[in-house]
Protein backbone atom coordinates (compact mmCIF):
# COMPACT_ATOMS: atom_id res chain seq x y z
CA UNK A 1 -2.74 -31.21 -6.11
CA UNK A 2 0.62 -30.44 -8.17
CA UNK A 3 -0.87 -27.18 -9.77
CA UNK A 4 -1.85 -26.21 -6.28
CA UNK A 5 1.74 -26.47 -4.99
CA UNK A 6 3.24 -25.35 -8.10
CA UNK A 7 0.73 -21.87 -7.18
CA UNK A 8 2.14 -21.62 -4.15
CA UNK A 9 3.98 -18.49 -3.27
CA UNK A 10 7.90 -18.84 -2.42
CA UNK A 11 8.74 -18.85 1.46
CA UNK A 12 5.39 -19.06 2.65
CA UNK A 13 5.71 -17.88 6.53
CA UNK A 14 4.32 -20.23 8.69
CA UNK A 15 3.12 -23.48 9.67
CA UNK A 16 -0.19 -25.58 8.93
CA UNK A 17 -2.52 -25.75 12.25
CA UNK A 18 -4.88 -28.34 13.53
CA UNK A 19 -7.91 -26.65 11.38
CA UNK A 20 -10.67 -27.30 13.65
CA UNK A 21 -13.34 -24.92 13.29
CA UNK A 22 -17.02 -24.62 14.15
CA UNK A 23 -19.84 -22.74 12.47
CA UNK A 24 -20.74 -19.54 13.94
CA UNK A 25 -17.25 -19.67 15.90
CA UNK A 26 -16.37 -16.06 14.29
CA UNK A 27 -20.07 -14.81 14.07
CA UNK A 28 -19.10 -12.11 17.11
CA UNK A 29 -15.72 -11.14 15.43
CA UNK A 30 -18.01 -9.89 12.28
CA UNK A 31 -20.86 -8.00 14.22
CA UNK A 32 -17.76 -6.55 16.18
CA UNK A 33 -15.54 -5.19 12.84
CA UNK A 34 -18.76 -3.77 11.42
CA UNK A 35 -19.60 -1.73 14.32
CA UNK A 36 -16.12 -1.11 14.48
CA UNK A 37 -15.23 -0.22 11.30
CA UNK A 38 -18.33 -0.10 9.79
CA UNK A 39 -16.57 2.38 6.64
CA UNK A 40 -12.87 0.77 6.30
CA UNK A 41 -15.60 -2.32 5.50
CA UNK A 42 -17.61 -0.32 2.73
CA UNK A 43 -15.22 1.64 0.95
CA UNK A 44 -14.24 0.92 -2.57
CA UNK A 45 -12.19 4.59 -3.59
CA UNK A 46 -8.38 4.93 -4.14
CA UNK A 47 -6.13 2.26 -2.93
CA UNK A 48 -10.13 0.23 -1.07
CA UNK A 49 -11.31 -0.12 -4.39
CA UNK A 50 -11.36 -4.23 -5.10
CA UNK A 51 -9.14 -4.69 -1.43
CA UNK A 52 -9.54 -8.02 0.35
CA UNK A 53 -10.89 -8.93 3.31
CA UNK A 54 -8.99 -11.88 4.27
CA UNK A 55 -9.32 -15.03 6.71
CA UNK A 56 -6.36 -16.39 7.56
CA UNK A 57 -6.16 -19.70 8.66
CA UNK A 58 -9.79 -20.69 7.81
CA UNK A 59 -8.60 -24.38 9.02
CA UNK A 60 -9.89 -28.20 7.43
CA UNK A 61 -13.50 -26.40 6.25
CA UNK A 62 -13.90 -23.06 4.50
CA UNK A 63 -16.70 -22.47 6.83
CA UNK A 64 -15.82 -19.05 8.33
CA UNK A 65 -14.78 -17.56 5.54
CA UNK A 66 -17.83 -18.04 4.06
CA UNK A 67 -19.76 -17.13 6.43
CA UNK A 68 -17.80 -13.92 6.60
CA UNK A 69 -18.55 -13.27 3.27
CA UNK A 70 -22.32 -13.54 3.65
CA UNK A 71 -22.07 -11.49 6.54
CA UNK A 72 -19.93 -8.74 5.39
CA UNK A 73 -21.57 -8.64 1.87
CA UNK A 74 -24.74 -6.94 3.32
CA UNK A 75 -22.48 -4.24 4.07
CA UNK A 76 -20.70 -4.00 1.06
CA UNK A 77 -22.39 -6.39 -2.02
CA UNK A 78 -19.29 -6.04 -4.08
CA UNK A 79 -16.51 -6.83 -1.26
CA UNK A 80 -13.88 -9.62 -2.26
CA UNK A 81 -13.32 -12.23 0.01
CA UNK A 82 -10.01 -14.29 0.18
CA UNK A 83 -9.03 -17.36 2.08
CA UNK A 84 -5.76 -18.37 2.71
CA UNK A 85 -4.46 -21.52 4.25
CA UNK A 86 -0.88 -22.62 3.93
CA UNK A 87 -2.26 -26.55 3.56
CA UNK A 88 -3.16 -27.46 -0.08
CA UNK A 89 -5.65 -29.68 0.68
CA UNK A 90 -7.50 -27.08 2.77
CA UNK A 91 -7.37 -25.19 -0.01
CA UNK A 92 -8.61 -28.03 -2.56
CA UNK A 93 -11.81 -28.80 -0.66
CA UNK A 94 -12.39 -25.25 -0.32
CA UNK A 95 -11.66 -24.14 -3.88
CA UNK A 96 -15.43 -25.88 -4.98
CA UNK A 97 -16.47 -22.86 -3.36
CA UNK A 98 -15.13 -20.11 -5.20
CA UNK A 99 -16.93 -17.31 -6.87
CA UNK A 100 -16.51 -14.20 -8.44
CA UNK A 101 -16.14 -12.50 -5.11
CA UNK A 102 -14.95 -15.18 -3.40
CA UNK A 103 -11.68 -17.17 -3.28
CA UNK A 104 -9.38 -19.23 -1.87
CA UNK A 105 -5.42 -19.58 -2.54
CA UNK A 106 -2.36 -21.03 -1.16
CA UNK A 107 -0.62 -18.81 1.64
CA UNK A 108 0.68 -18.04 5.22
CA UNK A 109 1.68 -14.84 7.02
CA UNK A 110 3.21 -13.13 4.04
CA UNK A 111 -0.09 -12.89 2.38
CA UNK A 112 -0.17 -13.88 -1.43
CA UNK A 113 -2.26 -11.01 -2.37
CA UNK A 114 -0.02 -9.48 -5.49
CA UNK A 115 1.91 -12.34 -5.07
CA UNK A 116 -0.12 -15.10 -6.83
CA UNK A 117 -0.78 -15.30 -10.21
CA UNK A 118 -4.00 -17.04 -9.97
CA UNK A 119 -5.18 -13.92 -8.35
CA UNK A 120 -6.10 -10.62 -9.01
CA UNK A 121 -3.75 -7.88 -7.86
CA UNK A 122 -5.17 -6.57 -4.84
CA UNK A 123 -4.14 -5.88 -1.28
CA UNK A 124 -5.93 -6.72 1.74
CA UNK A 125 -8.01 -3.80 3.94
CA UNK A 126 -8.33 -6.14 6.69
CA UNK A 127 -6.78 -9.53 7.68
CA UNK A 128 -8.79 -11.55 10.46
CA UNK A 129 -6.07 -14.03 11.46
CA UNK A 130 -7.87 -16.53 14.64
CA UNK A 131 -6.92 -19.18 16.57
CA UNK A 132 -3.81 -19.41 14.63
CA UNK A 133 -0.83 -17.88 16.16
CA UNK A 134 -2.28 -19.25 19.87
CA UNK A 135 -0.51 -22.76 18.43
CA UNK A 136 2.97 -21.04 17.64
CA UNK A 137 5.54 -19.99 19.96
CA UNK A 138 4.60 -16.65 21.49
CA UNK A 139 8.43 -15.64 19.68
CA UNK A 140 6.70 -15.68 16.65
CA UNK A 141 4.61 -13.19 16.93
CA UNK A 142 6.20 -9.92 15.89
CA UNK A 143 7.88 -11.40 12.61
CA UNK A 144 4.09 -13.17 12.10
CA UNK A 145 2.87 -9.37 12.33
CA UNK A 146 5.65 -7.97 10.09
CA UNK A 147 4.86 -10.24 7.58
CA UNK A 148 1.70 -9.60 7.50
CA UNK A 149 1.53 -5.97 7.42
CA UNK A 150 3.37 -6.26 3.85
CA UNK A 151 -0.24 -7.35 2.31
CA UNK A 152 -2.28 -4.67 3.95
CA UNK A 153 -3.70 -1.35 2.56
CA UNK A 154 -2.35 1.99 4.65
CA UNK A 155 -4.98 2.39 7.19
CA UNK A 156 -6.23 -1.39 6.79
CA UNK A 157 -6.91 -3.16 10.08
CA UNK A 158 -5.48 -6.49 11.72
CA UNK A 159 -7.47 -8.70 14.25
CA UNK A 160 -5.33 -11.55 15.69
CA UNK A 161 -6.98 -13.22 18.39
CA UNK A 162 -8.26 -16.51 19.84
CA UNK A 163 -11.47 -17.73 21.13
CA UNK A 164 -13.32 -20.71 22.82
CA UNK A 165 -14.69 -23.70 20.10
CA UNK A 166 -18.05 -21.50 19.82
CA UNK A 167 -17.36 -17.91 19.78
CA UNK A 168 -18.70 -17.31 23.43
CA UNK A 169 -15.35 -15.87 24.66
CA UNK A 170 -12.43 -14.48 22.68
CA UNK A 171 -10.01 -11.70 23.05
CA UNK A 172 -8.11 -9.94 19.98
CA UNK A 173 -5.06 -7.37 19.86
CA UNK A 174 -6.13 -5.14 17.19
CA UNK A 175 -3.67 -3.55 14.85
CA UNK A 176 -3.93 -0.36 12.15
CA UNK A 177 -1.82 -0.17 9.29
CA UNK A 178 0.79 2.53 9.16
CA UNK A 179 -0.09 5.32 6.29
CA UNK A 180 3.96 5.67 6.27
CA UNK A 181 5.63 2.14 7.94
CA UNK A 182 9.04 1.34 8.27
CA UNK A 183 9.50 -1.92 6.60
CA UNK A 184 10.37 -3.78 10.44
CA UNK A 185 6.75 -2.58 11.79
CA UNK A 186 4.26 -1.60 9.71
CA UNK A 187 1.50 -1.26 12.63
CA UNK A 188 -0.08 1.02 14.99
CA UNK A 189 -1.23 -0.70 17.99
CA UNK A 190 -5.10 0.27 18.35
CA UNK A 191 -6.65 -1.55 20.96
CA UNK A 192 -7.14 -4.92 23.07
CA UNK A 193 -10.66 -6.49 22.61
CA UNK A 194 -12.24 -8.71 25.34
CA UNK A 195 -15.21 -10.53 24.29
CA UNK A 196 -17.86 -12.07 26.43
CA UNK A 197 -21.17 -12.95 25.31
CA UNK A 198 -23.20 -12.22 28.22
CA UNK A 199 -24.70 -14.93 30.37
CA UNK A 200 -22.06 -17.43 28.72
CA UNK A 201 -18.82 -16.96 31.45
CA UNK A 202 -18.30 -15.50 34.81
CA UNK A 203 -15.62 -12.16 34.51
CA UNK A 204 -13.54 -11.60 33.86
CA UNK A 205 -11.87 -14.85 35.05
CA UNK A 206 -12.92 -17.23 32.07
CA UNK A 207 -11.79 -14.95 29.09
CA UNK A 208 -8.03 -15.28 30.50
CA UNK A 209 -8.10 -18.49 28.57
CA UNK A 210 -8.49 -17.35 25.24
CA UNK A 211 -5.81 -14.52 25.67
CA UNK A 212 -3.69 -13.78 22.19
CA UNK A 213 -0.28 -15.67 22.35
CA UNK A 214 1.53 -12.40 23.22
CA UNK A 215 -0.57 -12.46 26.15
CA UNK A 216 -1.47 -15.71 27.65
CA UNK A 217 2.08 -16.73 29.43
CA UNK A 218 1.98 -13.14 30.91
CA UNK A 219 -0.37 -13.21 32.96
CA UNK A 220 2.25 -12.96 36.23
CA UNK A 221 2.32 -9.88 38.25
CA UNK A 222 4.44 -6.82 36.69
CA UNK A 223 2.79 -7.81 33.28
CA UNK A 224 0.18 -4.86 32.00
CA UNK A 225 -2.16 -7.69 31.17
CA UNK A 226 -1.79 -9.14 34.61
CA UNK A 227 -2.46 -5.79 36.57
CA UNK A 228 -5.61 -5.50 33.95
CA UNK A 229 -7.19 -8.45 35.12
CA UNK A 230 -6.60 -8.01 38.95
CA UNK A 231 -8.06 -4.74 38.59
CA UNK A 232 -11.03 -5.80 36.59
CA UNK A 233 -11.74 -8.74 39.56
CA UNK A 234 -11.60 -6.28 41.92
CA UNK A 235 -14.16 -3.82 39.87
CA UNK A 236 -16.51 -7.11 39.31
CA UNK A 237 -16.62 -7.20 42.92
CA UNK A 238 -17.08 -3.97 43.92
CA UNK A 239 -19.90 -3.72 41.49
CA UNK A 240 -21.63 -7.00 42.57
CA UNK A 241 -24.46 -5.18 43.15
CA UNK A 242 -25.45 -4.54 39.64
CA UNK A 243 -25.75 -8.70 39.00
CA UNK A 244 -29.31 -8.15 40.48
CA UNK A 245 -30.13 -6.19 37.51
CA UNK A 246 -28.59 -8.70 34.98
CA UNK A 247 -25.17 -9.79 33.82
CA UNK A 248 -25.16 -6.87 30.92
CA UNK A 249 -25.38 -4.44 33.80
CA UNK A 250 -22.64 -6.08 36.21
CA UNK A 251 -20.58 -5.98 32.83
CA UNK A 252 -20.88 -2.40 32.12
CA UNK A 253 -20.64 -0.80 35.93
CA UNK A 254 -17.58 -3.66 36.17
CA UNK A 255 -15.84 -1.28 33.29
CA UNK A 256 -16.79 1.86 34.53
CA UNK A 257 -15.21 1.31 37.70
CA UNK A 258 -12.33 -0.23 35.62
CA UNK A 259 -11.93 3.03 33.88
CA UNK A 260 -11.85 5.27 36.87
CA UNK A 261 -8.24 3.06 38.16
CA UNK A 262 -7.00 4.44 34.75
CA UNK A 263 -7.36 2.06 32.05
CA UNK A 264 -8.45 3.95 28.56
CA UNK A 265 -11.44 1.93 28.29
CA UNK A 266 -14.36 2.67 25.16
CA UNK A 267 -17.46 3.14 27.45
CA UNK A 268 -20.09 3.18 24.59
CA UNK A 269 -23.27 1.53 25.39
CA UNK A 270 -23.26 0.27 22.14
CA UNK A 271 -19.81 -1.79 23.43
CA UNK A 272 -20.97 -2.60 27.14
CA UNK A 273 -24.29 -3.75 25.88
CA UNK A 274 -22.70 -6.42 23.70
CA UNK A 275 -19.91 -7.57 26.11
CA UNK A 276 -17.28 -5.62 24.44
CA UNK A 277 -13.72 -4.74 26.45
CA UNK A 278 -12.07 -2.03 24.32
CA UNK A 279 -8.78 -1.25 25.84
CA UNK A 280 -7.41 1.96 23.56
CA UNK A 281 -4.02 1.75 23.11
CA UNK A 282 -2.69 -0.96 26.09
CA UNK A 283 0.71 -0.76 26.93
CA UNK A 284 1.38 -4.57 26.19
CA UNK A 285 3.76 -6.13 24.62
CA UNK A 286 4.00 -7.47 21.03
């Protein structure tokens, strides 16, 4: 225990959470980044080559993160996989697990990566930080950002986001690294995901509880987030019809008639199929 807290990195930014995980919970975040971002995930050229993909906040069990990595890994074989808790026991009972690919270290929102000495010298090419920040205050969520984009290749993607104990529903702002950041904000804002797995919720009124932190004490009227979800219960109505057909199809006429009230929306089979909300670009706040 005192090497581990003699590793750890000076002003770690943050604050240990309650750690309470499930397996499987992230199984939909993974199929979703590697349809995403199917190449940020495989490439291993310039600054890629070696980069982390990090879970942040992998909780009590290193469960996600490896499950990540076996995921991920039939994508790329070689990619290096990094968990990083700010607890010390997390990381104890999770360091039994390490491989050549795999590791875990001592951290919080200013990722270690560079930092630690146990570790190789790599930066991150995308950080998958959930159900982490939803147990901050929702102050802390730009300087949790900041922090984070110090760690993170140009171009590299964040997903912050929560979701429900089993990976049914969640919702994630999405985040792309700057290729030339000021040092205050680092990101480009990319997109708002909504996740439902279909048959498991009734939209879009049950995914309002698994909102990011930015998000879920702004749901009142005047809020972007707010108008999005009126607007989508109104389109769920209007397209009612489709529910005869099957919940996939209520979900994707639902969005289309979302999209033509304005919202930039990813129509893509491949996304309505799945259960997928992409809003491009939202005009929320941070």
């Amino acid at each position: 225990m005192s090497r581990l807290r003699r590793a750890r990195p000076p002003l770690v930014q943050g604050q240990p959470t309650r750690g309470k995980t499930a397996p499987n919970r992230l199984r939909r975040v993974d199929q979703f980044l590697v349809a995403y971002d199917r190449f940020l995930l495989q490439r291993n050229d310039g600054p890629f080559a070696d980069a982390w993909f990090v879970d942040l906040g992998y909780g009590a069990e290193p469960v996600t993160t490896l499950e990540a990595a076996a995921r991920l890994r039939r994508l790329n074989p070689g990619l290096g996989v990094l968990g990083v808790e700010i607890d010390p026991e997390r990381v104890a009972v999770a360091r039994p697990w390490e491989d050549a690919r795999t590791r875990f270290c001592l951290g919080g929102f200013n990722l270690p990566v560079g930092a630690d000495p146990a570790l190789p010298a790599r930066s991150a090419r995308l950080v998958r930080v959930f159900n982490v920040l939803r147990q901050y205050e929702e102050s802390a969520v730009a300087e949790a950002y900041a922090h984070l984009g110090e760690g993170v290749v140009p171009g590299g993607l964040l997903i912050e986001g929560t979701s429900d104990p089993f990976g049914r529903l969640w919702s994630a702002n999405l985040l792309r690294r700057l290729p030339v950041a000021p040092p205050a904000w680092p990101w480009r804002r990319e997109a708002l995901v909504l996740s439902l797995r279909p048959g498991c919720g009734t939209l879009p009124e049950d995914l309002q509880s698994v909102l990011p932190k930015n998000l879920i004490h702004r749901m009142v009227p005047g809020e972007p987030i707010h108008a999005l979800f009126t607007d989508w219960t109104q389109a769920a109505r209007e397209a009612s019809a489709w529910r005869a057909f099957g919940v996939r199809q209520w979900f994707a006429a639902s969005l289309r008639r979302l999209a033509e009230r304005g919202y930039r929306l990813d129509l893509r089979a491949k996304w309505l199929r799945q259960g997928f909300l992409i809003w491009k670009d939202p005009p929320i706040a941070l």
